[in-house]
Each structure stands twice: as structure tokens, then as C-alpha cells.
N, C-alpha and C. Protein backbone atom coordinates (compact mmCIF):
# COMPACT_ATOMS: atom_id res chain seq x y z
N UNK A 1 9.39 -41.73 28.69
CA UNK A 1 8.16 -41.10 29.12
C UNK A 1 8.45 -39.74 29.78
N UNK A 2 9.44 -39.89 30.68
CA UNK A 2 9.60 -38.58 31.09
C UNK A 2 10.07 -37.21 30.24
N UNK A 3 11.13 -37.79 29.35
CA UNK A 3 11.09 -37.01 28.35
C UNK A 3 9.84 -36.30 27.44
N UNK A 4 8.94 -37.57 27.64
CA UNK A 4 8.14 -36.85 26.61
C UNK A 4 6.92 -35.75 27.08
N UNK A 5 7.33 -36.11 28.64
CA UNK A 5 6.24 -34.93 29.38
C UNK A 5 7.52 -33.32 28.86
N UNK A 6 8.25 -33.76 29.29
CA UNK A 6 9.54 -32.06 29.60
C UNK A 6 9.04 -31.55 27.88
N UNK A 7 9.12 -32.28 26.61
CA UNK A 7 8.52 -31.90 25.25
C UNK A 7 7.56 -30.75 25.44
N UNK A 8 6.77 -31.64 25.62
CA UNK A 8 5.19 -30.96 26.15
C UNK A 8 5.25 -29.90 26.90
N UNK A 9 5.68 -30.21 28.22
CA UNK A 9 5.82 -28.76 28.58
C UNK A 9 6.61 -27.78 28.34
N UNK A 10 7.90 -27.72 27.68
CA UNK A 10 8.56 -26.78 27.40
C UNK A 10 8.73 -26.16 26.15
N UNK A 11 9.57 -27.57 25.27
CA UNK A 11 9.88 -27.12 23.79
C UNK A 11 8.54 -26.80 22.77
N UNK A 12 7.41 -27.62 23.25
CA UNK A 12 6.29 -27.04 22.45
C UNK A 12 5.89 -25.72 22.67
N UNK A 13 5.42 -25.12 23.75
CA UNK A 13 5.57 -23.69 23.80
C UNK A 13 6.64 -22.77 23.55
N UNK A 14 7.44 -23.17 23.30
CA UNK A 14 8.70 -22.55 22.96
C UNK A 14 8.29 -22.33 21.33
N UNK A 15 8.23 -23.76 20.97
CA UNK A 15 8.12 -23.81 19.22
C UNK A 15 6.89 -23.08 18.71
N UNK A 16 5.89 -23.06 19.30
CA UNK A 16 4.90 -21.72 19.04
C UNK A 16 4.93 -20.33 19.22
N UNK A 17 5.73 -20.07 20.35
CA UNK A 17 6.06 -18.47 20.60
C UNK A 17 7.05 -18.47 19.32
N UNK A 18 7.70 -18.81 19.26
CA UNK A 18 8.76 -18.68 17.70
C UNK A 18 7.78 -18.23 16.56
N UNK A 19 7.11 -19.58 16.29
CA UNK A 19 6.33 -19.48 14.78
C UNK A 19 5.44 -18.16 14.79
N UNK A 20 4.94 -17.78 16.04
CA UNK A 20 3.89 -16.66 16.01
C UNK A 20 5.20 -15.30 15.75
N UNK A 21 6.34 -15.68 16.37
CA UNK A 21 7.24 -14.42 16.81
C UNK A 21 7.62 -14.03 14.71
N UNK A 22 7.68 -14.58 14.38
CA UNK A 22 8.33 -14.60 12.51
C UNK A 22 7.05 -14.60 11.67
N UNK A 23 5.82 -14.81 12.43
CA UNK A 23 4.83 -14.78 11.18
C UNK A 23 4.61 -12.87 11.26
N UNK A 24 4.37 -12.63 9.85
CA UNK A 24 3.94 -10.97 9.92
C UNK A 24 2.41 -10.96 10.36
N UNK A 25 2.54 -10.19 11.23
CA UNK A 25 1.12 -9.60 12.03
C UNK A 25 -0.26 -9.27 10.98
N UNK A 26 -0.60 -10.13 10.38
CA UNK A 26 -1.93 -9.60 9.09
C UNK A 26 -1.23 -8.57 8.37
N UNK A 27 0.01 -8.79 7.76
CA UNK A 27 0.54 -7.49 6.51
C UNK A 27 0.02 -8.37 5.26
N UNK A 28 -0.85 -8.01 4.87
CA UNK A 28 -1.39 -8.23 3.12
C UNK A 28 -0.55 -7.06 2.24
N UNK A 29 -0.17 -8.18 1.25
CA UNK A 29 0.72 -7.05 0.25
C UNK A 29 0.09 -7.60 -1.40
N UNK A 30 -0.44 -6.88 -1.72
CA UNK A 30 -1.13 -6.37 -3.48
C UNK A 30 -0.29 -5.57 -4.15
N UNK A 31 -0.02 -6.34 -5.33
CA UNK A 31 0.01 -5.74 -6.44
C UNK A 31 -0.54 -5.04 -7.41
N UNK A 32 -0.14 -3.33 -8.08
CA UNK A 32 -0.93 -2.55 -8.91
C UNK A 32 -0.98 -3.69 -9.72
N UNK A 33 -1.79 -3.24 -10.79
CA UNK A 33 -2.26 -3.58 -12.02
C UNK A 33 -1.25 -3.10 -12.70
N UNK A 34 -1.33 -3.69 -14.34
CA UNK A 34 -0.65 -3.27 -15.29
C UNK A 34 -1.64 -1.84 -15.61
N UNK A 35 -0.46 -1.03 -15.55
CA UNK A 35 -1.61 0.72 -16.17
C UNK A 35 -1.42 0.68 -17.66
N UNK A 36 -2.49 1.45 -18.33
CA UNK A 36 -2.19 1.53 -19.57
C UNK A 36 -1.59 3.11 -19.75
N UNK A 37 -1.57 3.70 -18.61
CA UNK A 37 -1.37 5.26 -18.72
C UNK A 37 0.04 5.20 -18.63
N UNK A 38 0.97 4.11 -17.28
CA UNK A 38 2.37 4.04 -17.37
C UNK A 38 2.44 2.89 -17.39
N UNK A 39 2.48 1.96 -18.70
CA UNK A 39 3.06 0.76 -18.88
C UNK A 39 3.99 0.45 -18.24
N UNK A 40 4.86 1.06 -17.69
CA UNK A 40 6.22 0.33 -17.01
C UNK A 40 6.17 0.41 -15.19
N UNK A 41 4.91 0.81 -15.08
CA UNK A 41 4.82 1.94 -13.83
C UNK A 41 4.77 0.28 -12.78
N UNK A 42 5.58 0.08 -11.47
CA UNK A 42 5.24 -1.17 -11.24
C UNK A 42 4.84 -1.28 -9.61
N UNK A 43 4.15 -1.64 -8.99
CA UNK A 43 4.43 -1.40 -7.46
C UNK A 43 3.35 -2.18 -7.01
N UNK A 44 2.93 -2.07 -5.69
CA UNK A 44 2.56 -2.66 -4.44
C UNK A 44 2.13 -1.73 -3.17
N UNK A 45 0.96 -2.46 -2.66
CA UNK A 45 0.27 -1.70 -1.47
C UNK A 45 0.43 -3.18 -0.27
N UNK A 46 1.26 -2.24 0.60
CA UNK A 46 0.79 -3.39 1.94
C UNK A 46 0.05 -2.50 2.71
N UNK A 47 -0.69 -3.68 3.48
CA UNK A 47 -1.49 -3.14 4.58
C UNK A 47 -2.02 -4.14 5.32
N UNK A 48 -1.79 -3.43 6.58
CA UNK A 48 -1.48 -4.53 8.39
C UNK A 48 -2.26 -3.52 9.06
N UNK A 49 -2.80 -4.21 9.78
CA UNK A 49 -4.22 -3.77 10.89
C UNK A 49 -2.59 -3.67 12.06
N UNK A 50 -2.59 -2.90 12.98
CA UNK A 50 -1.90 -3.26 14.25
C UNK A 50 -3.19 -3.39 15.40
N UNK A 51 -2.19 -3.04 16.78
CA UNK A 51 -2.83 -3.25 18.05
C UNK A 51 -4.04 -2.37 18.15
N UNK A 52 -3.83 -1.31 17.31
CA UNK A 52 -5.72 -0.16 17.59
C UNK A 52 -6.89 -0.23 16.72
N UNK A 53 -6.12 -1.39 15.79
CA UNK A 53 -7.07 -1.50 14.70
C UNK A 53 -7.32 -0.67 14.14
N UNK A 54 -6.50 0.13 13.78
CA UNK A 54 -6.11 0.48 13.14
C UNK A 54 -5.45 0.32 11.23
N UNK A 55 -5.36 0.67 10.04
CA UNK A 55 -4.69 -0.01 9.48
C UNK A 55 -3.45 1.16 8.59
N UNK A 56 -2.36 0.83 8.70
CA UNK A 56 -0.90 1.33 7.97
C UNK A 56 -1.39 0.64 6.51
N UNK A 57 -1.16 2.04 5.44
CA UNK A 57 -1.05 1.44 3.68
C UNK A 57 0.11 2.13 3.61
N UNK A 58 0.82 1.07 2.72
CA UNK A 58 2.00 1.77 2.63
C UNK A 58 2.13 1.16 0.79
N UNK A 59 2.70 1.97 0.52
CA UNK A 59 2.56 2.26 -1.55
C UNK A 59 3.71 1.91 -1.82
N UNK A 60 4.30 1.76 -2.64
CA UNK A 60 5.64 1.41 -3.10
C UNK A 60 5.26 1.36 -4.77
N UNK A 61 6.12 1.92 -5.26
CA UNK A 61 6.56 2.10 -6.72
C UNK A 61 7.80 2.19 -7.46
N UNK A 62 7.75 1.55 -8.28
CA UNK A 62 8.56 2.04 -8.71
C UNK A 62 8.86 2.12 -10.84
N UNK A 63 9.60 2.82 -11.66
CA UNK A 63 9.15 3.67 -13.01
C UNK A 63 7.42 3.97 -13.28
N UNK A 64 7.40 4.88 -12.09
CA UNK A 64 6.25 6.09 -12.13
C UNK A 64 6.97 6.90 -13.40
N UNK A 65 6.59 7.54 -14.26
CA UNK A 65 7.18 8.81 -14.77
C UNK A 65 6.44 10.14 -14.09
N UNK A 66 7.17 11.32 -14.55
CA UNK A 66 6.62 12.48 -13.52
C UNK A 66 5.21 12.67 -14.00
N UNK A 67 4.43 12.97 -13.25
CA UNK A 67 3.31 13.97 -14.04
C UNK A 67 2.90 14.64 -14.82
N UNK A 68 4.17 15.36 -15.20
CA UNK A 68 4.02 16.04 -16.33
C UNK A 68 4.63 15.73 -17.78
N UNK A 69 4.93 14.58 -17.68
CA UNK A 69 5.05 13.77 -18.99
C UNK A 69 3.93 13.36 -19.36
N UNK A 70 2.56 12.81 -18.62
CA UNK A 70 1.54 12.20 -19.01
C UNK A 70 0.87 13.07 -19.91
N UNK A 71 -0.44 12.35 -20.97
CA UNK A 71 -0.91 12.75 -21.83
C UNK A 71 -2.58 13.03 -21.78
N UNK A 72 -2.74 13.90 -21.24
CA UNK A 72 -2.37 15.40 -21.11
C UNK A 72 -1.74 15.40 -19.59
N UNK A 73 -0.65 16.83 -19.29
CA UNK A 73 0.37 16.80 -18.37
C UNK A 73 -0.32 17.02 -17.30
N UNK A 74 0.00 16.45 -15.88
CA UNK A 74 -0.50 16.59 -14.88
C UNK A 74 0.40 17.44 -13.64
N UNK A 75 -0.12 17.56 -12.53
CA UNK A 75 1.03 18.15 -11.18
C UNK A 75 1.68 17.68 -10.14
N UNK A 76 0.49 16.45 -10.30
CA UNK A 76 0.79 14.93 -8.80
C UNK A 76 0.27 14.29 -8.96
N UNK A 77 0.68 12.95 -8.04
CA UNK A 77 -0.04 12.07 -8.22
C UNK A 77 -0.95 12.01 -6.92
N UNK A 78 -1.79 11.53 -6.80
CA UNK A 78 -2.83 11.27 -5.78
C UNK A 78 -3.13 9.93 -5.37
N UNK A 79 -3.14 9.18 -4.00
CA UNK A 79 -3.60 7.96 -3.59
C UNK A 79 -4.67 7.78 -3.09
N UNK A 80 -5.37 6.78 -3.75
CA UNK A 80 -7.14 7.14 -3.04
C UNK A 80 -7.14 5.19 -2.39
N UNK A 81 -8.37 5.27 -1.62
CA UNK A 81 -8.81 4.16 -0.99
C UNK A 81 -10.35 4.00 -1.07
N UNK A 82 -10.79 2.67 -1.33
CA UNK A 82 -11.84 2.62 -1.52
C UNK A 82 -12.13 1.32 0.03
N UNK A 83 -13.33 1.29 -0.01
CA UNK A 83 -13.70 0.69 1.17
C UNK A 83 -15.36 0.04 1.30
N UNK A 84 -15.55 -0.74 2.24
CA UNK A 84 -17.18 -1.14 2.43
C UNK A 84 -17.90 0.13 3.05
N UNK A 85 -17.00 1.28 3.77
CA UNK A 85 -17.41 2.23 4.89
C UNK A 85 -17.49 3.37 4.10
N UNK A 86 -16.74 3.63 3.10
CA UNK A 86 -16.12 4.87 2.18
C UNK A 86 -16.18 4.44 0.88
N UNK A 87 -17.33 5.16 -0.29
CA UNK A 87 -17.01 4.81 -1.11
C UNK A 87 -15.37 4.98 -1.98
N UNK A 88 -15.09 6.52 -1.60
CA UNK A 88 -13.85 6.29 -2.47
C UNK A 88 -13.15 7.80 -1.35
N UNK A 89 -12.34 7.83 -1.50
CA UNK A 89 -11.57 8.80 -0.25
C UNK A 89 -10.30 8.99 -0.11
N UNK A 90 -9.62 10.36 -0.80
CA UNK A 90 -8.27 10.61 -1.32
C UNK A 90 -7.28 10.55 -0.08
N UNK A 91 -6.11 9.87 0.20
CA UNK A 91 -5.32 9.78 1.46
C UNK A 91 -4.25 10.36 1.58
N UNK A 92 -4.41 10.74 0.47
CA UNK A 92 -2.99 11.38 -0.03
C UNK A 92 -2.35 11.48 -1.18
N UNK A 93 -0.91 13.08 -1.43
CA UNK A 93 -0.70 12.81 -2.13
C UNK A 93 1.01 11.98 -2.50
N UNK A 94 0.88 12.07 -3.74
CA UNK A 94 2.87 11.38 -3.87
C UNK A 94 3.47 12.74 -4.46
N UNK A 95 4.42 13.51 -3.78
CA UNK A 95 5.11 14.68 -4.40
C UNK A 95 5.90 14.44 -5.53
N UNK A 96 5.52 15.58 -6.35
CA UNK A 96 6.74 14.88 -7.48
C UNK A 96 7.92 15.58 -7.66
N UNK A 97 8.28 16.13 -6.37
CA UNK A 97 9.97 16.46 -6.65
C UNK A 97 10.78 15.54 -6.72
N UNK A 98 11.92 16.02 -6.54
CA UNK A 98 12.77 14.94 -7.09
C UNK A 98 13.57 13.76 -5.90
N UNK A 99 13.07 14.91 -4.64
CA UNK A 99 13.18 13.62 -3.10
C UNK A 99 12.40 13.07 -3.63
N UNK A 100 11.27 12.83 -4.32
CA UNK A 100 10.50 11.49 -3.68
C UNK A 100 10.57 10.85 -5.18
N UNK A 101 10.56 11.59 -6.46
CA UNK A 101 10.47 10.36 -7.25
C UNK A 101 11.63 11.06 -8.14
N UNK A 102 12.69 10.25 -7.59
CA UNK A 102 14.18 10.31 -7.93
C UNK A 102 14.67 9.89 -9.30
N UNK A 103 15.66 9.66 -10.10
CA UNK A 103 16.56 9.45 -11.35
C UNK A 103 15.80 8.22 -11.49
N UNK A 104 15.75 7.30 -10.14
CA UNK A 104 15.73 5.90 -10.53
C UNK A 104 13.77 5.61 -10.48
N UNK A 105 13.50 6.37 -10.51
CA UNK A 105 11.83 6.70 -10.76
C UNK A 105 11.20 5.53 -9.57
N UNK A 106 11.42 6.05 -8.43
CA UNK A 106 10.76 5.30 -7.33
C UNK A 106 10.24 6.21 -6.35
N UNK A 107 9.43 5.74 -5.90
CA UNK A 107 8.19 6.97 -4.60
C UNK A 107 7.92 5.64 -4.12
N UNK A 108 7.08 6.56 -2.98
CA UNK A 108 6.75 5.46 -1.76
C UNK A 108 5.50 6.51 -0.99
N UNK A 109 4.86 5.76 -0.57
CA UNK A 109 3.42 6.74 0.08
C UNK A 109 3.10 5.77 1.28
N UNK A 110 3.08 6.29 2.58
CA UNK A 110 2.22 5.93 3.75
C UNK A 110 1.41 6.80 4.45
N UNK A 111 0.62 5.99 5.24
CA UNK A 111 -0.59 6.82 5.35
C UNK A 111 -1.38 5.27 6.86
N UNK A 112 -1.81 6.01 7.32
CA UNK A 112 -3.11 5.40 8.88
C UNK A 112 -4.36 5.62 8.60
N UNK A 113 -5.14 4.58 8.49
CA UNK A 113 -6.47 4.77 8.46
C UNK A 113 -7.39 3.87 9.66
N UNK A 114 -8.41 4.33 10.06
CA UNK A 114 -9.03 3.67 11.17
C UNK A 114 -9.99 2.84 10.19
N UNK A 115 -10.27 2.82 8.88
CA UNK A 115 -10.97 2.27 8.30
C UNK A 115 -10.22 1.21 6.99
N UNK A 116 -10.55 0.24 7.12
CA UNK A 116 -9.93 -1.24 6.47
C UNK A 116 -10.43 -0.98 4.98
N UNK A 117 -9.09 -0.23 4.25
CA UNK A 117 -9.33 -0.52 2.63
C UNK A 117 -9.39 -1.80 1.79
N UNK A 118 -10.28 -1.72 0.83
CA UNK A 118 -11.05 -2.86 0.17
C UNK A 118 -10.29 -2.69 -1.16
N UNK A 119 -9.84 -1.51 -1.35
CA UNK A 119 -8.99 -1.49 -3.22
C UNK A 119 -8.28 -0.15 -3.05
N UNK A 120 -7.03 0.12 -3.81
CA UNK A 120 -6.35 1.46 -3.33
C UNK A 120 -5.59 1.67 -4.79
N UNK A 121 -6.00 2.72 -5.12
CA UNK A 121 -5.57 3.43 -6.60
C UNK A 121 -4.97 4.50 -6.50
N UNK A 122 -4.85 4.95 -7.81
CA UNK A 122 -3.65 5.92 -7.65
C UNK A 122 -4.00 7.29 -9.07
N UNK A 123 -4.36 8.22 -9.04
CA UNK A 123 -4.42 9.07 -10.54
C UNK A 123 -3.96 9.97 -10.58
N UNK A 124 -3.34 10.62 -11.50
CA UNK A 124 -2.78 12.26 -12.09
C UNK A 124 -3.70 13.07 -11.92
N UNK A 125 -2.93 14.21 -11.12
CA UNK A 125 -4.26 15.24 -10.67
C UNK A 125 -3.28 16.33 -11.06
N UNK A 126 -4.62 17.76 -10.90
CA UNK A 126 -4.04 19.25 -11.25
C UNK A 126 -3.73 19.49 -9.91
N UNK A 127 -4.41 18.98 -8.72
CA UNK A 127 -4.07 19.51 -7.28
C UNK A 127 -4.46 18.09 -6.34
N UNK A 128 -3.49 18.30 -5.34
CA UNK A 128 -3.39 17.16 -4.54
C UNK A 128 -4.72 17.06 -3.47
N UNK A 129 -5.42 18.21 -3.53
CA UNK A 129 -6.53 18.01 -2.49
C UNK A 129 -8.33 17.96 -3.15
N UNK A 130 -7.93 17.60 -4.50
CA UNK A 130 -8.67 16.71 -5.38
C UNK A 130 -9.99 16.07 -4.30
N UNK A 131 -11.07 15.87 -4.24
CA UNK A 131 -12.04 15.43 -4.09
C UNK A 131 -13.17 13.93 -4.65
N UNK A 132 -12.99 14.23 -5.86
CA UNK A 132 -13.07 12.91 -6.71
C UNK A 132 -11.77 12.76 -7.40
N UNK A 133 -11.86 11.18 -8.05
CA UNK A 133 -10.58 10.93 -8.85
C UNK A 133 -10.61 11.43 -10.27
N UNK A 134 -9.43 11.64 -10.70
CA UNK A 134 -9.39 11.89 -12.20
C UNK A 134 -9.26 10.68 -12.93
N UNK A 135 -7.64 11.40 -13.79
CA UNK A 135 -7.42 10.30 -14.65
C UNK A 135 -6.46 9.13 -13.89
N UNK A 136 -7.32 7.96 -14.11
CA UNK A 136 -6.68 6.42 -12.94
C UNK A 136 -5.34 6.17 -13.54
N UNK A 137 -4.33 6.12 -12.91
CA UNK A 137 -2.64 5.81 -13.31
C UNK A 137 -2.65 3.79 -13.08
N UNK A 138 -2.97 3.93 -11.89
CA UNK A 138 -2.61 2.64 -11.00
C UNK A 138 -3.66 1.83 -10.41
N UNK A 139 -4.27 0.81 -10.39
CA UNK A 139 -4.98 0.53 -9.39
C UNK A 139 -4.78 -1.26 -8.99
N UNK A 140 -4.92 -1.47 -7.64
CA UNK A 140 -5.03 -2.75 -7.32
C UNK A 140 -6.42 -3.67 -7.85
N UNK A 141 -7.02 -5.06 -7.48
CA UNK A 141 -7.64 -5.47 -7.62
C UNK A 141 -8.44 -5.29 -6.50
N UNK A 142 -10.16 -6.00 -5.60
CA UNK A 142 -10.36 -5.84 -4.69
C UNK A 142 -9.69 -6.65 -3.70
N UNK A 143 -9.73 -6.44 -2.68
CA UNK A 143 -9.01 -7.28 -1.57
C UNK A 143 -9.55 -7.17 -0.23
């Protein structure tokens, strides 16, 4: 019996600060779609609210081809977010030198938003400060 009070009070709070300490803080991670523009093109959007409520998207790709292979040739790529608050709203772009989308055809895009994206795509643009989207490369499902 006495043992099973010291349980209770110790090792069980112990065994919960753990499980909370290893679970990820609300990081949702989505997968693009298959594109028909880059069949091979393959990647993932996470995104975690933190302490300001804030939310971090962070992009990951990888066999993007450059921009200017596409049909017809483009200059960048562009990351947009769609939302319940925003219909659609460009966050940025992905550079296409060769720091960011290297031999081994991988880029990566982050970005802070105070507003909680609902779907996050990706299209070939003539200029990165694009307004509406063009032609769609990438896109997730809703989420």
C-alpha cells in the first residue's frame, strides 16, 4: 500500500511530464500532391502553431526541376497559402539559384504566419512578388 501511494505521487507525474516532453507540440506534416507539371517533384509542408499562436510553414522538397525547364519556362517558384481568413496569399518565394535548389534538386521554404493555413501550394512565376497564382506546380490537400 505504501508503495502504491509513492506511484501515485511521484512516478506518475514523472511518466506524464515525459510523454508530453517527446510528443511534437501540434507539428502537422502534409504531403504535396502528385504534380502533373513535375512528376517527380516530391515534398511536404509542416506546420506547428507555437507559444504566440502563431504558425511556422516550413516546405521541403525535393526533384523540383529549375524553372526554366518548365513548359513554358518560368523564373521562380512561388509559395502561396490559402486559409478560412485569406482567400489565397503569396508567402513567399523559393530562389532558384543553385544555394537553394542544388545538383541534388532539393529547396526548402520557411515562413511565420499569424494566420492558420488551410492548404499551401506552390506555382512557376515570371516574378516572385506575383499577386495571384499562375501556373500550379505543387499543391497539398485541405487540412
Amino acid at each position: 500500500m505504501k508503495y502504491c501511494i509513492q506511484f501515485k505521487k511521484y512516478l506518475l507525474p514523472a511518466i506524464v511530464m515525459l510523454a508530453l516532453f517527446f510528443l511534437p507540440a501540434c507539428t502537422r506534416k502534409i504531403s504535396f500532391q502528385t504534380s502533373a507539371v513535375v512528376p517527380a517533384a516530391e515534398g511536404a509542408v509542416k506546420v506547428k502553431k507555437d507559444n504566440n499562436n502563431n504558425y511556422t510553414i516550413q516546405v521541403d522538397l525535393s526533384n523540383l526541376s529549375e524553372p526554366e525547364r518548365l513548359q513554358p519556362p518560368k523564373k521562380t517558384y512561388v509559395v502561396w497559402m490559402e486559409s478560412s481568413d485569406v482567400r489565397v496569399k503569396n508567402i513567399g518565394q523559393i530562389n532558384s539559384s543553385t544555394a537553394f535548389l542544388s545538383k541534388r534538386l532539393k529547396a526548402s521554404f520557411e515562413t511565420v504566419s499569424s494566420i492558420q493555413p488551410t492548404r499551401i501550394f506552390i506555382t512557376a512565376e515570371e516574378d516572385g512578388t506575383v499577386q495571384y497564382p499562375g501556373m500550379q506546380v505543387l499543391t497539398t490537400a485541405n487540412f
